[in-house]
PDB file of N, CA and C in Angstrom:
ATOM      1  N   UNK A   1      14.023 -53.511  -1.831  1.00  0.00           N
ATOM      2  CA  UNK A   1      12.715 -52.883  -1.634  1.00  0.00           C
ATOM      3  C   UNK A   1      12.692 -52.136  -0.300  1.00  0.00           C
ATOM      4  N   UNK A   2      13.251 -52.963   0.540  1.00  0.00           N
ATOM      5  CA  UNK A   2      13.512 -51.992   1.537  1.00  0.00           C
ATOM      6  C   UNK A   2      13.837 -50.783   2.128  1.00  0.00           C
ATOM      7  N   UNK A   3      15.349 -50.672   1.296  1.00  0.00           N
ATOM      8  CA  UNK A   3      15.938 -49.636   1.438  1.00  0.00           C
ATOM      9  C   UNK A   3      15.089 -48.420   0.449  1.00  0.00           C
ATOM     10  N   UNK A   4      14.160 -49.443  -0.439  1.00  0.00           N
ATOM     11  CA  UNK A   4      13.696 -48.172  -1.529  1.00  0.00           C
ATOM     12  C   UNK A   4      12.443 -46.858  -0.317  1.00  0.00           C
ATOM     13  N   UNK A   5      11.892 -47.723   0.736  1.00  0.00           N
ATOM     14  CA  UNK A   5      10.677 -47.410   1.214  1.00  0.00           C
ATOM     15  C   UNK A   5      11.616 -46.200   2.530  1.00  0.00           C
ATOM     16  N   UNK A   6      13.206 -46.755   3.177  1.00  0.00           N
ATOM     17  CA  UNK A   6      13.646 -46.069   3.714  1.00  0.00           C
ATOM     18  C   UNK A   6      13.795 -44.815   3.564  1.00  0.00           C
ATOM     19  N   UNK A   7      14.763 -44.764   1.993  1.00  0.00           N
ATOM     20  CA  UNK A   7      14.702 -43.740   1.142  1.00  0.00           C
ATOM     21  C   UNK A   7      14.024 -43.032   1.264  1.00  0.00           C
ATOM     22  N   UNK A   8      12.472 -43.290   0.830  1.00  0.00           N
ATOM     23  CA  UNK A   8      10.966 -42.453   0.761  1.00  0.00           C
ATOM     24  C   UNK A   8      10.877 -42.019   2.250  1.00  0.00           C
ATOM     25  N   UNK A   9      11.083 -42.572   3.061  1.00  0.00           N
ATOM     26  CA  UNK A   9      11.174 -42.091   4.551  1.00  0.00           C
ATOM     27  C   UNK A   9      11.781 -40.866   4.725  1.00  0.00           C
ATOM     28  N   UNK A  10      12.969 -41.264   4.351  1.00  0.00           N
ATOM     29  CA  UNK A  10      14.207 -39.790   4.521  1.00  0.00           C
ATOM     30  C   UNK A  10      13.524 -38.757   3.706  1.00  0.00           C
ATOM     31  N   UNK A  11      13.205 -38.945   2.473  1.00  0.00           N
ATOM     32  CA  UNK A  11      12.785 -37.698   1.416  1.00  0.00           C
ATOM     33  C   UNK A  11      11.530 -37.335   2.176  1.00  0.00           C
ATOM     34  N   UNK A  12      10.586 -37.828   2.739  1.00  0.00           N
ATOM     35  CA  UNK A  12       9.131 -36.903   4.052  1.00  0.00           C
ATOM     36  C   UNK A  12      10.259 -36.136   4.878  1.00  0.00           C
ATOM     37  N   UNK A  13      10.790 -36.674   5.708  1.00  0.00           N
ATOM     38  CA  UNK A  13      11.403 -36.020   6.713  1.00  0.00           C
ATOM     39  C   UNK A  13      12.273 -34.733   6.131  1.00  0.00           C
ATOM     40  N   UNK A  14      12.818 -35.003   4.962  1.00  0.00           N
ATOM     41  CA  UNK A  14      13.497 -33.271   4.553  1.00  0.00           C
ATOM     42  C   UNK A  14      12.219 -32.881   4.163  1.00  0.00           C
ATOM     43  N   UNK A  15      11.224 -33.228   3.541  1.00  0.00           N
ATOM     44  CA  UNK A  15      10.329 -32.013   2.822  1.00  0.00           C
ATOM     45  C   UNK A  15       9.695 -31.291   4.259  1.00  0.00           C
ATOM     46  N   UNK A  16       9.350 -32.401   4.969  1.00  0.00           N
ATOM     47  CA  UNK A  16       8.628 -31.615   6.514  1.00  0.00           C
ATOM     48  C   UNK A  16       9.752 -30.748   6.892  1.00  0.00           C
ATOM     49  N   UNK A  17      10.956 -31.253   7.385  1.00  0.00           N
ATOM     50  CA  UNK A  17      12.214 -30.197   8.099  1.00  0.00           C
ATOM     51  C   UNK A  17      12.186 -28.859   7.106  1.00  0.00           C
ATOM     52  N   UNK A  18      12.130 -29.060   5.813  1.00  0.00           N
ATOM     53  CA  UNK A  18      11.980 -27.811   4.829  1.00  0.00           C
ATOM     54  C   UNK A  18      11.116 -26.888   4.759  1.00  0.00           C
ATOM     55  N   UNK A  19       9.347 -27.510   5.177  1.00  0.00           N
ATOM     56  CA  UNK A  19       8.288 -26.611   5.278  1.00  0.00           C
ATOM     57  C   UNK A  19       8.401 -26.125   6.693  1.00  0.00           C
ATOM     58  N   UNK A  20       8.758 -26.477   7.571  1.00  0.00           N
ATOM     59  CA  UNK A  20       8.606 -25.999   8.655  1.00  0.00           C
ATOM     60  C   UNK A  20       9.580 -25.017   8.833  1.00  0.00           C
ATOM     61  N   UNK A  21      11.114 -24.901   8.258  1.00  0.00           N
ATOM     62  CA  UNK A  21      11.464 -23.752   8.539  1.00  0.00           C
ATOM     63  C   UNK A  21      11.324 -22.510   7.878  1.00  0.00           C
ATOM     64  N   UNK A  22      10.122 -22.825   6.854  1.00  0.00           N
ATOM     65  CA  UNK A  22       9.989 -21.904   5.997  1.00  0.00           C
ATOM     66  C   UNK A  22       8.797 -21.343   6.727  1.00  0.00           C
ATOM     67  N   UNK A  23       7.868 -21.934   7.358  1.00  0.00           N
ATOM     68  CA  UNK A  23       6.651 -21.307   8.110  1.00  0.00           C
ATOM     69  C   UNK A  23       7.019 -21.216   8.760  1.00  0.00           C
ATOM     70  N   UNK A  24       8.636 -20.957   9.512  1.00  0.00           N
ATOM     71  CA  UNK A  24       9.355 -20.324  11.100  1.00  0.00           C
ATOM     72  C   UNK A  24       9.972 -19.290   9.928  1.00  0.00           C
ATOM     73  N   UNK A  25      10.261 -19.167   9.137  1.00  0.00           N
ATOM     74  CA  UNK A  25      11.089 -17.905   8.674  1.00  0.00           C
ATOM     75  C   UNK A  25       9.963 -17.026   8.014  1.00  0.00           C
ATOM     76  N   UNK A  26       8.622 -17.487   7.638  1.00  0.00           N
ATOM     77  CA  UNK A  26       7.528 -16.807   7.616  1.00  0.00           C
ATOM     78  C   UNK A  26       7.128 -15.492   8.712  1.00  0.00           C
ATOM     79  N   UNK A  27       6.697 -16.846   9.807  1.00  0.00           N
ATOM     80  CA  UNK A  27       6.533 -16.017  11.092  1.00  0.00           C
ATOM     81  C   UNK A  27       7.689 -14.705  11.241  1.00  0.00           C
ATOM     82  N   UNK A  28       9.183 -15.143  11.481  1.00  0.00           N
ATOM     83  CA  UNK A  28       9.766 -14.419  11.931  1.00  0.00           C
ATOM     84  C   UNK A  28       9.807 -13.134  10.995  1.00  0.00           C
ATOM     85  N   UNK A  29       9.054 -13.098   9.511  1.00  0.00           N
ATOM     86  CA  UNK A  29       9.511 -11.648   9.065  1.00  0.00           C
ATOM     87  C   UNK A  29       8.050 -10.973   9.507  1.00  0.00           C
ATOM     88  N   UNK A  30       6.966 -11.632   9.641  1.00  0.00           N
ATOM     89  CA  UNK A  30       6.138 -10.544  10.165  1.00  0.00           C
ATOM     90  C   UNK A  30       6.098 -10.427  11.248  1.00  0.00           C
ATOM     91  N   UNK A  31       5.841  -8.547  11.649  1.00  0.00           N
ATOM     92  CA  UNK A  31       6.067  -8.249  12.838  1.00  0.00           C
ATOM     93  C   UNK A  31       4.907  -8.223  13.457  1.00  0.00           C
ATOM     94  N   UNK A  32       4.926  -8.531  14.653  1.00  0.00           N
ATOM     95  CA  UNK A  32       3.461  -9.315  15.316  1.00  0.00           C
ATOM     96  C   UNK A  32       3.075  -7.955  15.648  1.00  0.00           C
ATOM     97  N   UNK A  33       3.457  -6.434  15.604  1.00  0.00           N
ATOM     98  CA  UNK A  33       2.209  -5.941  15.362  1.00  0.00           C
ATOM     99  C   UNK A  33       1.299  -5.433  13.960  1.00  0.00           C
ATOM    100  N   UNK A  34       1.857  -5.687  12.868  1.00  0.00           N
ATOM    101  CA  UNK A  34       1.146  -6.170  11.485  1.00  0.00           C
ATOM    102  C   UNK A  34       0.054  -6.778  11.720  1.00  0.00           C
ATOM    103  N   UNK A  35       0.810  -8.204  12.254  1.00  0.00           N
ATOM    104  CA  UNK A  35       0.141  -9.033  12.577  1.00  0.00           C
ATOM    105  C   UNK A  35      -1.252  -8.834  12.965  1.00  0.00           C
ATOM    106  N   UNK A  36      -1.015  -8.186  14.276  1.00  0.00           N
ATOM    107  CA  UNK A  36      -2.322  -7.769  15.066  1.00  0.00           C
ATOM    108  C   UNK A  36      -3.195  -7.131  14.305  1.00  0.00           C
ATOM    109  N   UNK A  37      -2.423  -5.933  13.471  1.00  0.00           N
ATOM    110  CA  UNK A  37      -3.571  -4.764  12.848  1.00  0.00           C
ATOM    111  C   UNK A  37      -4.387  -5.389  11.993  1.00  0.00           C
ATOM    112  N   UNK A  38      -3.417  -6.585  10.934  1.00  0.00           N
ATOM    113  CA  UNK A  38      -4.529  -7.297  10.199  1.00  0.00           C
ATOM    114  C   UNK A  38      -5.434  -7.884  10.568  1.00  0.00           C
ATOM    115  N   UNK A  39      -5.255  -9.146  12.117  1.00  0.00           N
ATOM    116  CA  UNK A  39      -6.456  -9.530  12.276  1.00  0.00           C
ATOM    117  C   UNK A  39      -7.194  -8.941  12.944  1.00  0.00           C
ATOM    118  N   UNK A  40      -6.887  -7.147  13.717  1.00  0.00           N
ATOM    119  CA  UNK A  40      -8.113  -6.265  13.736  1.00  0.00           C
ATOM    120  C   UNK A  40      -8.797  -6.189  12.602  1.00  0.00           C
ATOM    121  N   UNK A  41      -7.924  -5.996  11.536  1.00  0.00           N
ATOM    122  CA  UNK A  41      -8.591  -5.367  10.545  1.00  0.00           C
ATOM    123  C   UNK A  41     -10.103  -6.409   9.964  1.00  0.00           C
ATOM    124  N   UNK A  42      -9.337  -7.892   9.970  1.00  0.00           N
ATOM    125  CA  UNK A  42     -10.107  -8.735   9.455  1.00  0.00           C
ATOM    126  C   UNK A  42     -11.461  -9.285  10.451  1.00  0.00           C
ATOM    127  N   UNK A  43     -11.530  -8.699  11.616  1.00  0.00           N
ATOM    128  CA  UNK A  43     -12.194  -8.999  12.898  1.00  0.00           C
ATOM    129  C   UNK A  43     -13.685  -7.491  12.671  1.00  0.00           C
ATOM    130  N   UNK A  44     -12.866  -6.886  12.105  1.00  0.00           N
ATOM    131  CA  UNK A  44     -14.228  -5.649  11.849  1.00  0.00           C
ATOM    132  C   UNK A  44     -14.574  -5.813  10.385  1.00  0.00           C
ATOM    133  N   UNK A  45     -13.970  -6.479   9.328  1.00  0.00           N
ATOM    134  CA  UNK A  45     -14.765  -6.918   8.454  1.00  0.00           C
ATOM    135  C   UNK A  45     -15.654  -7.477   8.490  1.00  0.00           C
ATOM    136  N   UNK A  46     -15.535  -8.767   9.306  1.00  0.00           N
ATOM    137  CA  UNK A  46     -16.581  -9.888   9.665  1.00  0.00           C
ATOM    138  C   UNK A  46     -17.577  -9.127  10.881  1.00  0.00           C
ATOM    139  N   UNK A  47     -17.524  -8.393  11.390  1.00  0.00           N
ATOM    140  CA  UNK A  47     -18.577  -7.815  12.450  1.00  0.00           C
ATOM    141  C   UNK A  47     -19.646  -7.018  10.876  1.00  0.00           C
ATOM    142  N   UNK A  48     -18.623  -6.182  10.396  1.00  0.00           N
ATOM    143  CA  UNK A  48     -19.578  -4.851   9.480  1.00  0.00           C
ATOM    144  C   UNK A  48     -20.886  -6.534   8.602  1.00  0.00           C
ATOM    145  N   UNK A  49     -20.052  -7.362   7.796  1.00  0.00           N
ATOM    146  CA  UNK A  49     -20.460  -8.047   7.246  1.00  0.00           C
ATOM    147  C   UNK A  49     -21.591  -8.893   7.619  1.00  0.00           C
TER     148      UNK A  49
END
């Protein structure tokens, strides 16, 4: 039983190590000035609105 709960331990720790380099390989394809223009863009939506 033990080793079953270890197991389950190890399998969190790859799914986290897995999402996280996928929201670092996220980040790295947009270019932070995209970036910017969208949340101008989305910053004068919410003013007009």
């Amino acid at each position: 039983m033990a080793a079953d709960e270890e197991e389950e331990r190890e399998e969190e720790k790859k799914k986290k190590k897995k999402e996280e380099a996928q929201l670092r390989r996220r980040r790295r394809l947009a270019p932070p000035a995209s970036v910017a223009a969208a949340a101008a863009r989305a910053a004068a939506r919410a003013r007009r609105a």
